[in-house]
C-alpha atoms as a PDB file:
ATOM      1  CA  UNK A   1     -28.461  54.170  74.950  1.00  0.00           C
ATOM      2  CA  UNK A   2     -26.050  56.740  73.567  1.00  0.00           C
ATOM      3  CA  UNK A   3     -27.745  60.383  73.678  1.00  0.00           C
ATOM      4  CA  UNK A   4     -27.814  61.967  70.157  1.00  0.00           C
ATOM      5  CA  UNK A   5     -26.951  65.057  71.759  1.00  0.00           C
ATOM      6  CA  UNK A   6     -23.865  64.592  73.507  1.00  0.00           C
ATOM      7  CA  UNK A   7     -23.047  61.133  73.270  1.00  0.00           C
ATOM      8  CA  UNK A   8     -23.286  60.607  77.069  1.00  0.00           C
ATOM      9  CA  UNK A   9     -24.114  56.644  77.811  1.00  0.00           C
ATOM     10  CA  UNK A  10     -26.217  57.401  80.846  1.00  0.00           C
ATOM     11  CA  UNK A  11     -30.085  58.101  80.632  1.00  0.00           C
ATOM     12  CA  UNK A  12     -33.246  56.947  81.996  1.00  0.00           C
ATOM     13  CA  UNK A  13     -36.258  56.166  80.557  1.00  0.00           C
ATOM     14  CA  UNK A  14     -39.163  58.795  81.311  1.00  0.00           C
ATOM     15  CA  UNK A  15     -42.428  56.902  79.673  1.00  0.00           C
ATOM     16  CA  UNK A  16     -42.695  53.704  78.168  1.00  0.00           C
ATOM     17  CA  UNK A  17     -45.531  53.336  75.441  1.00  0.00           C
ATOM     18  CA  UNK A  18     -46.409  50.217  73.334  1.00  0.00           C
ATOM     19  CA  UNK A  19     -47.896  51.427  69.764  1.00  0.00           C
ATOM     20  CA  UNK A  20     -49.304  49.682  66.896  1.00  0.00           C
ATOM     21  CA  UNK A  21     -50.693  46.199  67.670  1.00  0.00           C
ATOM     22  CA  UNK A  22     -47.808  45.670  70.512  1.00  0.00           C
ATOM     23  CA  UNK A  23     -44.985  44.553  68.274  1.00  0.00           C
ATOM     24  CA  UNK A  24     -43.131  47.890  69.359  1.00  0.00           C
ATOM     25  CA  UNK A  25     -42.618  49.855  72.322  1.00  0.00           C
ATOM     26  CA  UNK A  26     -41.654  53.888  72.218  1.00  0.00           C
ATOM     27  CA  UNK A  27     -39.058  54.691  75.071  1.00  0.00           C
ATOM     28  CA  UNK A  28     -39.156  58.667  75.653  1.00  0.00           C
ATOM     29  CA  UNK A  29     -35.624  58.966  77.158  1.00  0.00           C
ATOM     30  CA  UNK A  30     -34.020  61.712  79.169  1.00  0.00           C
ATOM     31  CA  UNK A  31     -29.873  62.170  79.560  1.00  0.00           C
ATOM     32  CA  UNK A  32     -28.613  62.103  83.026  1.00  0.00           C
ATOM     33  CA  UNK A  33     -25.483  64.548  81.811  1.00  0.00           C
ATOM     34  CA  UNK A  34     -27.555  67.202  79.415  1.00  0.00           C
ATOM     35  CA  UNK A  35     -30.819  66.537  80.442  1.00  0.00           C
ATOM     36  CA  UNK A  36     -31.824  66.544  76.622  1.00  0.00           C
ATOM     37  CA  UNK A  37     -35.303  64.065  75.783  1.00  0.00           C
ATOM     38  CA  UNK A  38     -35.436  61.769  72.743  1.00  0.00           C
ATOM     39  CA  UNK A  39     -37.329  59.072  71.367  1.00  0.00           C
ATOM     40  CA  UNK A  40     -35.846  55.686  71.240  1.00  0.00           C
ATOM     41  CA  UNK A  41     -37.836  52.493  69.358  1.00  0.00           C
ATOM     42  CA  UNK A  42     -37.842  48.610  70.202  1.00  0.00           C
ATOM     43  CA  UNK A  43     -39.001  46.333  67.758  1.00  0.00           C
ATOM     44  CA  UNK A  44     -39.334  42.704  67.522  1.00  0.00           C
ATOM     45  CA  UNK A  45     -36.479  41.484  65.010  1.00  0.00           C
ATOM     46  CA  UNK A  46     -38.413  38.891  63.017  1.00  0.00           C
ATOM     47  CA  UNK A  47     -36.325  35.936  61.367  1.00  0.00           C
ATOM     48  CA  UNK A  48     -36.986  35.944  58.112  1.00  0.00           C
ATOM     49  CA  UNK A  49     -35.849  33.849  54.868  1.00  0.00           C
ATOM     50  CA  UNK A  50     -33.293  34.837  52.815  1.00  0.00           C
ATOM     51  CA  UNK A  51     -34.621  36.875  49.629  1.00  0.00           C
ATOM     52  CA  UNK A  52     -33.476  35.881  46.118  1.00  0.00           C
ATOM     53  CA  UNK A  53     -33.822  38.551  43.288  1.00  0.00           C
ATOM     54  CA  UNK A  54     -34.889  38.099  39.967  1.00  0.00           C
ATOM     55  CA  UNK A  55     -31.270  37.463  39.000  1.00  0.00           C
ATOM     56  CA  UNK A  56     -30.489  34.886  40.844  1.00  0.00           C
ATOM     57  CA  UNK A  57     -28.015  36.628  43.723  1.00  0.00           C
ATOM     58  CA  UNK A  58     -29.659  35.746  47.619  1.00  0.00           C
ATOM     59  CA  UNK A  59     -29.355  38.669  50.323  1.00  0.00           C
ATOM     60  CA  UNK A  60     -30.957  39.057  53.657  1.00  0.00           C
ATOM     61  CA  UNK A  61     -34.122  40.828  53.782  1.00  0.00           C
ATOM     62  CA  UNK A  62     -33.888  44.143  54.781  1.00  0.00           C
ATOM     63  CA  UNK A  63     -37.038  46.069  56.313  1.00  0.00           C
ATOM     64  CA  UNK A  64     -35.538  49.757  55.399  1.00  0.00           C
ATOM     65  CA  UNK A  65     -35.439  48.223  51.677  1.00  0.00           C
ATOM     66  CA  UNK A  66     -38.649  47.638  51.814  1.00  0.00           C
ATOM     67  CA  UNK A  67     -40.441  50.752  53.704  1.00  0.00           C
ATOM     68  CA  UNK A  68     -38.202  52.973  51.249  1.00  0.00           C
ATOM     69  CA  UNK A  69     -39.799  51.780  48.353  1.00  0.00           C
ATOM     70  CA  UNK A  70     -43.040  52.164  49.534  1.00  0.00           C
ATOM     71  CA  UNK A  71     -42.120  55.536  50.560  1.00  0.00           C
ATOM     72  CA  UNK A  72     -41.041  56.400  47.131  1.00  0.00           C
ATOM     73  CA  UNK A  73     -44.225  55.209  45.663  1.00  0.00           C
ATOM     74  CA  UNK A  74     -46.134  57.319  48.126  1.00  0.00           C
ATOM     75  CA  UNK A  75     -44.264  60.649  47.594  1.00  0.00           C
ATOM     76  CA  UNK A  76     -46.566  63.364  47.833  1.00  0.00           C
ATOM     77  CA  UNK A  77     -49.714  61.322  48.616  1.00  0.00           C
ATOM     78  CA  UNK A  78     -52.196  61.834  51.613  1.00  0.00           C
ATOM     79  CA  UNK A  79     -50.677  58.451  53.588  1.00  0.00           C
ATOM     80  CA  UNK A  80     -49.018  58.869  56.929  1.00  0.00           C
ATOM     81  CA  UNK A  81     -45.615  57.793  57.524  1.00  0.00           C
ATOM     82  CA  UNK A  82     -46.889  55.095  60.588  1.00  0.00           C
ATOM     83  CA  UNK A  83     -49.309  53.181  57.548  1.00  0.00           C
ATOM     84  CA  UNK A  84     -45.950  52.430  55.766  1.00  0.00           C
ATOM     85  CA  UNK A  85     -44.747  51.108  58.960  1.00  0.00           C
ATOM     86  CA  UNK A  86     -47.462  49.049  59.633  1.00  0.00           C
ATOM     87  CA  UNK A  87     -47.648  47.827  56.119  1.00  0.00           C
ATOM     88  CA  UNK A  88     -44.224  46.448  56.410  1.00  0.00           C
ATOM     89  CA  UNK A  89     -44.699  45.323  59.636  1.00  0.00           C
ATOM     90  CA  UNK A  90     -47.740  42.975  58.199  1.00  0.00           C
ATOM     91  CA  UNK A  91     -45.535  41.961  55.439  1.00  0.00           C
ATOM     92  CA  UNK A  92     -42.003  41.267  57.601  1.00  0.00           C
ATOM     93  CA  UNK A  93     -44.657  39.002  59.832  1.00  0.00           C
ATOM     94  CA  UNK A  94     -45.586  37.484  57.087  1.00  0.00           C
ATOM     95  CA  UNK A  95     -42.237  36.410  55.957  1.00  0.00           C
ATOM     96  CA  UNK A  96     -41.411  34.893  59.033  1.00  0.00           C
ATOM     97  CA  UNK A  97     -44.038  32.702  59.250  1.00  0.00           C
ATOM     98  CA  UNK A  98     -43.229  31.075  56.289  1.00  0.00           C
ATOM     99  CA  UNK A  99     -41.433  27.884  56.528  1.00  0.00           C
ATOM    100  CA  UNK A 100     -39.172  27.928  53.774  1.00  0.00           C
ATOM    101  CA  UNK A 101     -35.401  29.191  54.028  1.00  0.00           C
ATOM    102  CA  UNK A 102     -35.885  31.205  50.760  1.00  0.00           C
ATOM    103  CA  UNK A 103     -38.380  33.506  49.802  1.00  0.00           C
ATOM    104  CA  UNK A 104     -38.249  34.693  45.923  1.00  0.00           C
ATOM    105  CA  UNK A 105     -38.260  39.018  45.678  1.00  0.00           C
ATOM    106  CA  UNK A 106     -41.240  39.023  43.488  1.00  0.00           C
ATOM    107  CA  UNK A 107     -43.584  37.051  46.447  1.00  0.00           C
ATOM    108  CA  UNK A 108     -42.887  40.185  48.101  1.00  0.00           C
ATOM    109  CA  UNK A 109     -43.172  42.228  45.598  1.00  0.00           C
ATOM    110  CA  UNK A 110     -46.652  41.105  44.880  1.00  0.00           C
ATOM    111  CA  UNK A 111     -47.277  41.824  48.832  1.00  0.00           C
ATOM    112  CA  UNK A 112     -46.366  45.244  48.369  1.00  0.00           C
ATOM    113  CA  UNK A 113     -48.680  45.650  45.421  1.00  0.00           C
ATOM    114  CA  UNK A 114     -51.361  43.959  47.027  1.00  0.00           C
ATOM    115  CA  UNK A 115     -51.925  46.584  50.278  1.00  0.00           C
ATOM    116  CA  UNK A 116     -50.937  49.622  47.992  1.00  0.00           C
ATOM    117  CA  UNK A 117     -53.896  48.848  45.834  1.00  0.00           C
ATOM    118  CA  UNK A 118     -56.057  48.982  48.321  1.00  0.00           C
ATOM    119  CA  UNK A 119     -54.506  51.993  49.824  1.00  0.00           C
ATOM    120  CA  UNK A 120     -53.479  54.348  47.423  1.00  0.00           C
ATOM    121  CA  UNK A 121     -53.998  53.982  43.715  1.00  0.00           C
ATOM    122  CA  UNK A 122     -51.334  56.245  42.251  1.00  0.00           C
ATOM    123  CA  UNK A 123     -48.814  54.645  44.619  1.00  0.00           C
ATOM    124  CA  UNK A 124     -49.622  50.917  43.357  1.00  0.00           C
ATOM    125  CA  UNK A 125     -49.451  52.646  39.772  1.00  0.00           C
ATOM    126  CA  UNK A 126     -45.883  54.002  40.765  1.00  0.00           C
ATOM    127  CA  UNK A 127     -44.474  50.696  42.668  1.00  0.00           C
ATOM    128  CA  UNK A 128     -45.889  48.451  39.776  1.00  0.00           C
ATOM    129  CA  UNK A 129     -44.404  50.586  36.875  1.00  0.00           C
ATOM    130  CA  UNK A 130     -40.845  49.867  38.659  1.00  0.00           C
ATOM    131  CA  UNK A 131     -41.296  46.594  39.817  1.00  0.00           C
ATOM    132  CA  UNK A 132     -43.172  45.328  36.544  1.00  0.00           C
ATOM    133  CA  UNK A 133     -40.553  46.989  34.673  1.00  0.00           C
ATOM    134  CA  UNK A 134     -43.133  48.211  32.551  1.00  0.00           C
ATOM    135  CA  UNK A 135     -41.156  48.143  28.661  1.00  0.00           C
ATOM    136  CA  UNK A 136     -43.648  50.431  26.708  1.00  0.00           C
ATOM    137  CA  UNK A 137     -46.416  53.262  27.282  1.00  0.00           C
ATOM    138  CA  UNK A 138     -48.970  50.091  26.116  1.00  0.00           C
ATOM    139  CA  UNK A 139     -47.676  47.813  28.670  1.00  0.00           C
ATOM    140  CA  UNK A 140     -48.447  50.735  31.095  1.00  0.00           C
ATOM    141  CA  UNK A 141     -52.004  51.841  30.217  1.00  0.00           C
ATOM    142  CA  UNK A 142     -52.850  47.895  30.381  1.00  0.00           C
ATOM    143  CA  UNK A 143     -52.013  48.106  34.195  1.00  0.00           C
ATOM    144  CA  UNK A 144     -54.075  51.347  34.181  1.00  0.00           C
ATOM    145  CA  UNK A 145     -56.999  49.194  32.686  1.00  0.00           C
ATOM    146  CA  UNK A 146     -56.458  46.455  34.795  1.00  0.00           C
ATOM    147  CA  UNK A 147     -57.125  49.334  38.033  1.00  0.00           C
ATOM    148  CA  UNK A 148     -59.747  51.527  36.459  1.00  0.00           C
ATOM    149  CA  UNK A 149     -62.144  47.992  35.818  1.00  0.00           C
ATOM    150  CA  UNK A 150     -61.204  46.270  39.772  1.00  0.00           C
ATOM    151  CA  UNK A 151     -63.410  47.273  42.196  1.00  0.00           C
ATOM    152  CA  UNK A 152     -63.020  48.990  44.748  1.00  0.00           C
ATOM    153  CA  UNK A 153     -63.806  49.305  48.184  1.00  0.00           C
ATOM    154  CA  UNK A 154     -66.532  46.729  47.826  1.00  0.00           C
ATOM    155  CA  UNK A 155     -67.810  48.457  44.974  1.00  0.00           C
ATOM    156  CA  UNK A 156     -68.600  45.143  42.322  1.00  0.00           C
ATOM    157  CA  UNK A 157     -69.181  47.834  39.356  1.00  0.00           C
ATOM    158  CA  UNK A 158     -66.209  49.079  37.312  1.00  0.00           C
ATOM    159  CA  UNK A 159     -65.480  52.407  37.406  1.00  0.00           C
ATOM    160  CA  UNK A 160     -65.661  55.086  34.788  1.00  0.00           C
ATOM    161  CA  UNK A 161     -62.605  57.317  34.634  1.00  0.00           C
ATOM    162  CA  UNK A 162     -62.717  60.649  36.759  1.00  0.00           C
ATOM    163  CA  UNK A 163     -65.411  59.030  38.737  1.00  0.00           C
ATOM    164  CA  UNK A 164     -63.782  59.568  41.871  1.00  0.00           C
ATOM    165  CA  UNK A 165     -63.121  62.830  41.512  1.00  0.00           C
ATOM    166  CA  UNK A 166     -66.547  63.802  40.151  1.00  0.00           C
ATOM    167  CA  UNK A 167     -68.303  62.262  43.668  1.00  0.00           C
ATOM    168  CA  UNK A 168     -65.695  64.191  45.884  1.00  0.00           C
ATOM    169  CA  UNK A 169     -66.421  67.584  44.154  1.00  0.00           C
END
């Protein structure tokens, strides 16, 4: 492993940590020439189906795509960093168990959308508003509907707007 420091090739590995459910394993790493630490990653590379877009064109699925865009969607919201990982974790295992070669953009869009509902409201209201491509303000308060009467966290009633912020006051 090169050191980010000073680009030495030497270093040995000081701890050795598996995190998350085991699928990756945190290497804290010490260069033999500066004797600088860092933090390297190993992750199982999953094989998964080739992604076709709305349009038509196929590329290879690409994880960073897809954390990204969850990580725009959660901008400025109360989620840490390692739930996005996770998240796309789930999803990339996911799409390699399926069996088929291809695997259409909006299957995992709809993925996405599924665990941000249940994670973070405004962030499914963000992700959906791009990736519904939402063409009018009525399009958008029908998603907004669609939230405010699911329920949530087990709850079977619909919810009245500003509920949740009335009960955490």
């Amino acid at each position: 492993m090169r050191c980010p420091f000073c680009s030495h090739l030497e270093d040995r590995v000081i701890d050795s940590r598996a995190s998350g459910i085991g699928d990756v394993i945190r290497r804290r790493r010490e260069c033999e020439k500066c004797s600088k630490r860092f933090t390297t990653y190993e992750r199982i590379e999953y094989v998964v189906a080739t992604v076709v877009k709305k349009d038509g064109r196929r590329e290879p699925f690409d994880r960073n795509k897809l954390v990204e865009s969850m990580r725009i969607a959660l901008s400025k919201r109360p989620i840490p960093a390692d739930r996005v990982d996770a998240i796309a974790d789930e999803i990339e295992r996911e799409l390699a168990s399926v069996d088929a070669r291809e695997v259409d953009s909006s299957s995992i869009g709809e993925r996405v959308m599924s665990r941000l509902r249940d994670l973070d409201e405004v962030a499914y209201v963000r992700f959906a508003s791009v990736y519904r491509s939402f063409r009018d303000l009525d399009e958008f308060a029908a998603e907004l509907r669609k939230l405010e009467l699911s329920p949530a966290d087990g709850d079977d009633a619909p919810r009245p707007p500003g509920d949740a912020e009335r009960s955490q006051a």
